[in-house]
Protein backbone atom coordinates (compact mmCIF):
# COMPACT_ATOMS: atom_id res chain seq x y z
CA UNK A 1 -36.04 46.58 1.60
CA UNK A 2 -34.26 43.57 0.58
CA UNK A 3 -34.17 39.92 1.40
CA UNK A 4 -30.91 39.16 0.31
CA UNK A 5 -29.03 37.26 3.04
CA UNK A 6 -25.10 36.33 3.93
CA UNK A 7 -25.31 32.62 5.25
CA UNK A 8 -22.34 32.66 7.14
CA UNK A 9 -23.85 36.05 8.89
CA UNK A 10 -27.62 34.20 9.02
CA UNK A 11 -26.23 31.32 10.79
CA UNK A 12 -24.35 33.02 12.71
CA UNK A 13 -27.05 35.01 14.25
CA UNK A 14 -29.86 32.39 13.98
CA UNK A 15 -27.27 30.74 16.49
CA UNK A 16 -27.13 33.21 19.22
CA UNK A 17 -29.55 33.11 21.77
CA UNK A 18 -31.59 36.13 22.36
CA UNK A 19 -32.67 39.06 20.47
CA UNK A 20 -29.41 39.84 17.63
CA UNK A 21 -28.63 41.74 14.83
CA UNK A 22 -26.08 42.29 11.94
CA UNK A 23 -25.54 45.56 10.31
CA UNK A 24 -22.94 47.03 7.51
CA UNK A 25 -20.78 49.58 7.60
CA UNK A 26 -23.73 52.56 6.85
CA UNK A 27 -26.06 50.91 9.89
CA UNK A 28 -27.85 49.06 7.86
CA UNK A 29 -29.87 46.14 8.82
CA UNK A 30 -28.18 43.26 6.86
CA UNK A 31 -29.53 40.03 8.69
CA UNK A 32 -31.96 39.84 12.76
CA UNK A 33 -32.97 36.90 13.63
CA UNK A 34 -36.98 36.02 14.65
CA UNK A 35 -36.10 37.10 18.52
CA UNK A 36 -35.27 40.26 17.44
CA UNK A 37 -38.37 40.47 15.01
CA UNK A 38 -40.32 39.58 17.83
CA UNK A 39 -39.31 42.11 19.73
CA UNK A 40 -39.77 45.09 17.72
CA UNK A 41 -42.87 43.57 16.87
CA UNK A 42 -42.55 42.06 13.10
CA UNK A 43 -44.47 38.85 11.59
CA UNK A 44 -41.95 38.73 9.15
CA UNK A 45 -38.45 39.57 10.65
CA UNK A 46 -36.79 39.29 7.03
CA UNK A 47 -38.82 42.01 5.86
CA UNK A 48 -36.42 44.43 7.91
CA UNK A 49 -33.31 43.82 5.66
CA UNK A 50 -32.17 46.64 4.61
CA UNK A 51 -33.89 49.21 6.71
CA UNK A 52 -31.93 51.26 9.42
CA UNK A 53 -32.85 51.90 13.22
CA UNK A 54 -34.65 54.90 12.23
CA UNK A 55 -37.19 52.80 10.39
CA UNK A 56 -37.75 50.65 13.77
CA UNK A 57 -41.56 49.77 14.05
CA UNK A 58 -41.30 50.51 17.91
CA UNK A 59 -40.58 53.41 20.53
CA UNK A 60 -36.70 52.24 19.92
CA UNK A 61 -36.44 53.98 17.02
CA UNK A 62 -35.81 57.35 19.43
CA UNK A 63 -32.69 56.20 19.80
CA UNK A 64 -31.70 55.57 16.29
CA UNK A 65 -28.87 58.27 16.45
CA UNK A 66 -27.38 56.45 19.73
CA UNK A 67 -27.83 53.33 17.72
CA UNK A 68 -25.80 54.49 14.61
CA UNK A 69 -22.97 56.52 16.90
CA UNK A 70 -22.43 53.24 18.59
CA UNK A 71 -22.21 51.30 15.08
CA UNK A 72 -19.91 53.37 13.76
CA UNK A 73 -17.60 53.32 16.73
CA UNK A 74 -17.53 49.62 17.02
CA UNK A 75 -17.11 49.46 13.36
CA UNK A 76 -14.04 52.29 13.02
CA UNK A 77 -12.33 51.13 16.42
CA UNK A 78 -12.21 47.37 16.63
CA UNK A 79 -14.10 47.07 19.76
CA UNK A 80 -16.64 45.70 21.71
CA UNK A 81 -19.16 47.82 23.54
CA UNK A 82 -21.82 46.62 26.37
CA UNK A 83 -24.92 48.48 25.91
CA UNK A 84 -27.83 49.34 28.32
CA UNK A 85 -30.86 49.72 26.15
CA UNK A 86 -33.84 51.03 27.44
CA UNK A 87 -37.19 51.26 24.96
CA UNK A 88 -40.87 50.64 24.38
CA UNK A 89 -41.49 47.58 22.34
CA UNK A 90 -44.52 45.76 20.98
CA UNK A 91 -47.84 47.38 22.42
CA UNK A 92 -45.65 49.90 23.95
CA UNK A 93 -44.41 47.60 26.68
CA UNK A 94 -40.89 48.56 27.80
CA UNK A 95 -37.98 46.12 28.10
CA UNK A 96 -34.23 46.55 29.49
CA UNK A 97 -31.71 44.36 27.34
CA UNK A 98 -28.29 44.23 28.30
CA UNK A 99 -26.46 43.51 24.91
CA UNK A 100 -22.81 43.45 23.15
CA UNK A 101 -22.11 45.05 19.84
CA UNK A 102 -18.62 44.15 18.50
CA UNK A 103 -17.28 44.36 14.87
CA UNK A 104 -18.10 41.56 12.09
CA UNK A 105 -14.75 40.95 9.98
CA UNK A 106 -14.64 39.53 6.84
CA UNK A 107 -12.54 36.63 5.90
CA UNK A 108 -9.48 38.74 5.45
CA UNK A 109 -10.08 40.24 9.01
CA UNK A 110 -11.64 43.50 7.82
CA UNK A 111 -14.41 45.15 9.63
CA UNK A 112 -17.42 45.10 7.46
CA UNK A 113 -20.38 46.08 10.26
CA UNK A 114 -20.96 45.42 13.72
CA UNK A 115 -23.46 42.36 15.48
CA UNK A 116 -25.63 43.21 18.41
CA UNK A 117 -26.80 40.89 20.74
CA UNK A 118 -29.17 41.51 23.53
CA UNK A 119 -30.19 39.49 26.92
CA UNK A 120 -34.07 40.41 28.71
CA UNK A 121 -33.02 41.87 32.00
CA UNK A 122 -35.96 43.50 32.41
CA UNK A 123 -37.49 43.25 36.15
CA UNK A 124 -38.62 45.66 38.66
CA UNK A 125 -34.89 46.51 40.32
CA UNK A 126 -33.61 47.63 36.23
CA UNK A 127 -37.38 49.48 35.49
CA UNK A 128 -36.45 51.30 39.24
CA UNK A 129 -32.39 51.81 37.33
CA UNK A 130 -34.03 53.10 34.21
CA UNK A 131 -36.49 55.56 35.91
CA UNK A 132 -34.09 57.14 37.90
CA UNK A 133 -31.90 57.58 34.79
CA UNK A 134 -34.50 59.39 33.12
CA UNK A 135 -34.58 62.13 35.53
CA UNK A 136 -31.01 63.06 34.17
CA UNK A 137 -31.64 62.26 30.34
CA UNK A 138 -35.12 64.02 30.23
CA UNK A 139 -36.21 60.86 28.96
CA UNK A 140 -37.19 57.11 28.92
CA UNK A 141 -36.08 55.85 25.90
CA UNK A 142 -32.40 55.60 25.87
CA UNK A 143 -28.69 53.41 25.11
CA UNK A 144 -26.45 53.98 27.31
CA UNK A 145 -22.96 52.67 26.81
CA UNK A 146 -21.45 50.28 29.86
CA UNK A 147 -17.52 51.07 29.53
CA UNK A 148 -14.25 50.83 31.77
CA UNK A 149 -12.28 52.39 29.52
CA UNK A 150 -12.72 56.39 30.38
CA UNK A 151 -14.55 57.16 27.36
CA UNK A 152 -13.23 60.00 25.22
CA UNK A 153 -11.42 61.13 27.99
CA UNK A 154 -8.67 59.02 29.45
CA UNK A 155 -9.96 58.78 33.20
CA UNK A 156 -9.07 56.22 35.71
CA UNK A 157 -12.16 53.96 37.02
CA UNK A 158 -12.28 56.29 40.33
CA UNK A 159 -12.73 59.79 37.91
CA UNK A 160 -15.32 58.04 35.85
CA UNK A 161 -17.24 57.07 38.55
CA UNK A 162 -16.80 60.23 40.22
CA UNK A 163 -17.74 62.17 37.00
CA UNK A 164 -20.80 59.60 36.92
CA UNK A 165 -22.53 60.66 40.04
CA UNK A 166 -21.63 64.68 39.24
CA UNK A 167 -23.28 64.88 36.07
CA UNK A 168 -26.85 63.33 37.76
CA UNK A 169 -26.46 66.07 40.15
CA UNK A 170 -24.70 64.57 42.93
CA UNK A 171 -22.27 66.44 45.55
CA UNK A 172 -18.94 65.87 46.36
CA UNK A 173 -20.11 64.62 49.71
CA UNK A 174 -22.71 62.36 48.28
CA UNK A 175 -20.46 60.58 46.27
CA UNK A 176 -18.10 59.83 48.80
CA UNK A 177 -20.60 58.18 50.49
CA UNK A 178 -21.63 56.31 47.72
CA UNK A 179 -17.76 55.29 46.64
CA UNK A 180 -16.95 54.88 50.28
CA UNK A 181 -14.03 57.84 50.33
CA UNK A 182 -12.91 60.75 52.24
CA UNK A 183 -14.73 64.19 50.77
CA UNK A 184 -11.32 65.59 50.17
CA UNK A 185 -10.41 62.36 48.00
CA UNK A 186 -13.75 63.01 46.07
CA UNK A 187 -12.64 66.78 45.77
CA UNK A 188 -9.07 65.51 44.44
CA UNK A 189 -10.78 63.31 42.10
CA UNK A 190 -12.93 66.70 40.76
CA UNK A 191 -9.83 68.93 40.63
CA UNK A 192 -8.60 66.50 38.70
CA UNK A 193 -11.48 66.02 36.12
CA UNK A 194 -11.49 69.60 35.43
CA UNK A 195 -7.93 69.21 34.51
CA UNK A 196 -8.37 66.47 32.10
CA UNK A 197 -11.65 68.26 30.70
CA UNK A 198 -9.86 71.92 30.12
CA UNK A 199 -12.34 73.99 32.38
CA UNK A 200 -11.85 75.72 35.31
CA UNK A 201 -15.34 75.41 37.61
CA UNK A 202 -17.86 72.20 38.03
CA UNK A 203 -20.59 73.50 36.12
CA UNK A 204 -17.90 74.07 33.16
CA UNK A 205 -16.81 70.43 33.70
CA UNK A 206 -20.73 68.72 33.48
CA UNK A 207 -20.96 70.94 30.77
CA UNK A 208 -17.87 69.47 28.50
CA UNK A 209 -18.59 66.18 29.80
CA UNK A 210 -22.34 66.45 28.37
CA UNK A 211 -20.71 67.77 25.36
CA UNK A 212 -18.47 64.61 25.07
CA UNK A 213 -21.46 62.13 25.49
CA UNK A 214 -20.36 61.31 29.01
CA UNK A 215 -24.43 61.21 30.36
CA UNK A 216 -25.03 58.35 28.11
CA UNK A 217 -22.80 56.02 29.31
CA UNK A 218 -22.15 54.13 32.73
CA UNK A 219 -19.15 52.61 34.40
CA UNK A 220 -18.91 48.97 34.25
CA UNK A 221 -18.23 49.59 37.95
CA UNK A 222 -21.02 51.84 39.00
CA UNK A 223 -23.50 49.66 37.11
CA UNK A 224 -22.36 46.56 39.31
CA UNK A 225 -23.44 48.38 42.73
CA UNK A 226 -27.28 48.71 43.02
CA UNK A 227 -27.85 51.72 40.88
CA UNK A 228 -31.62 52.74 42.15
CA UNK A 229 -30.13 53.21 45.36
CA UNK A 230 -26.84 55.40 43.74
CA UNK A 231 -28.87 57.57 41.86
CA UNK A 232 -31.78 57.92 44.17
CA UNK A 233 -29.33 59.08 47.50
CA UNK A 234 -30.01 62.90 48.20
């Protein structure tokens, strides 16, 4: 690994409060600053350069192929992503960061990697959020993506919230509950998402919608409500 360092990208990040991170265009770790080698649990945080999330020192290394999808997605689209990560750390205690990744340009405006840059939400309410999610994912460790914008599929906020609560196993009755609408609006709202999807039943639906990454990420507006109690109602 190397120690070589961008000043305008070290100052940068030495800047931001918080745990944060700078990596090029192949993911890999070009400047963190000493929050973020505290957190994964290094003496020597410039010792990283040059290794990739797969090399992480801590349970978040699990989630290196989240990590890299999300890279390269900032890095080939232009935009911004808010990102739920859930991992162990040092001593295998586990922390909830809320964080932003958006694209690092160049002087001449081109995209040359992506920043990351992560706030400790961690508290009992988001370790309740994050164990209830783990029912769905199999798992503990895990980044989900916070997004508004549909995902792969163009959906309106309604379908992606709706398409949210189906895929952790919700009915159509429990989620209009939850949302606060009529069952037949919530049924509308499925019909619907099977059109956009291609499929012709429900379970064909969670299946594409598994397919398209859609359990890994969370709408902005679902993730506002209190989530324990969303994904907990039976």
């Amino acid at each position: 690994m190397t120690n070589q360092v961008n000043k305008e990208i070290s100052d940068y990040i030495d800047s931001l409060p918080g745990p944060a991170v700078y990596k090029d265009e192949q993911c890999v770790f070009q400047y963190l600053n000493s929050a973020y080698g505290d957190l994964i649990g290094l003496r020597q945080h410039l010792d990283f350069i040059g290794g990739t999330a797969f090399d992480l020192p801590c349970g978040a290394s699990a989630s290196a192929g989240e990590f890299e999808a999300q890279d390269r997605h900032v890095v080939s689209s232009g935009r911004g992503q808010q990102i739920l990560d859930i991992h162990s750390y040092v001593d295998g205690q586990w922390g909830v960061h809320l964080g932003i990744k958006s694209p690092w340009r160049d002087e001449n405006q081109k995209i040359i990697g992506s920043i990351w840059q992560g706030t400790d939400i961690t508290n009992a309410y988001t370790l309740a959020v994050t164990s209830q999610l783990a029912k769905f994912t199999g798992h503990l460790e895990h980044s989900y993506t916070l997004t508004d914008d549909g995902g792969a599929v163009s959906l309106s906020p309604r379908e992606s919230e709706v398409l949210f609560l189906i895929l952790r196993g919700k009915t159509a009755k429990l989620a209009a509950t939850v949302l606060g609408l009529s069952y037949r609006t919530v049924q509308q709202y499925i019909e619907t998402l099977k059109m956009k999807f291609g499929v012709d039943s429900k379970i064909e639906l969670i299946d594409a919608a598994m397919a398209r990454g859609y359990l890994s990420q969370i709408p902005l507006s679902v993730f506002s409500k209190q989530l324990s109690i969303v994904l907990a109602m039976e």
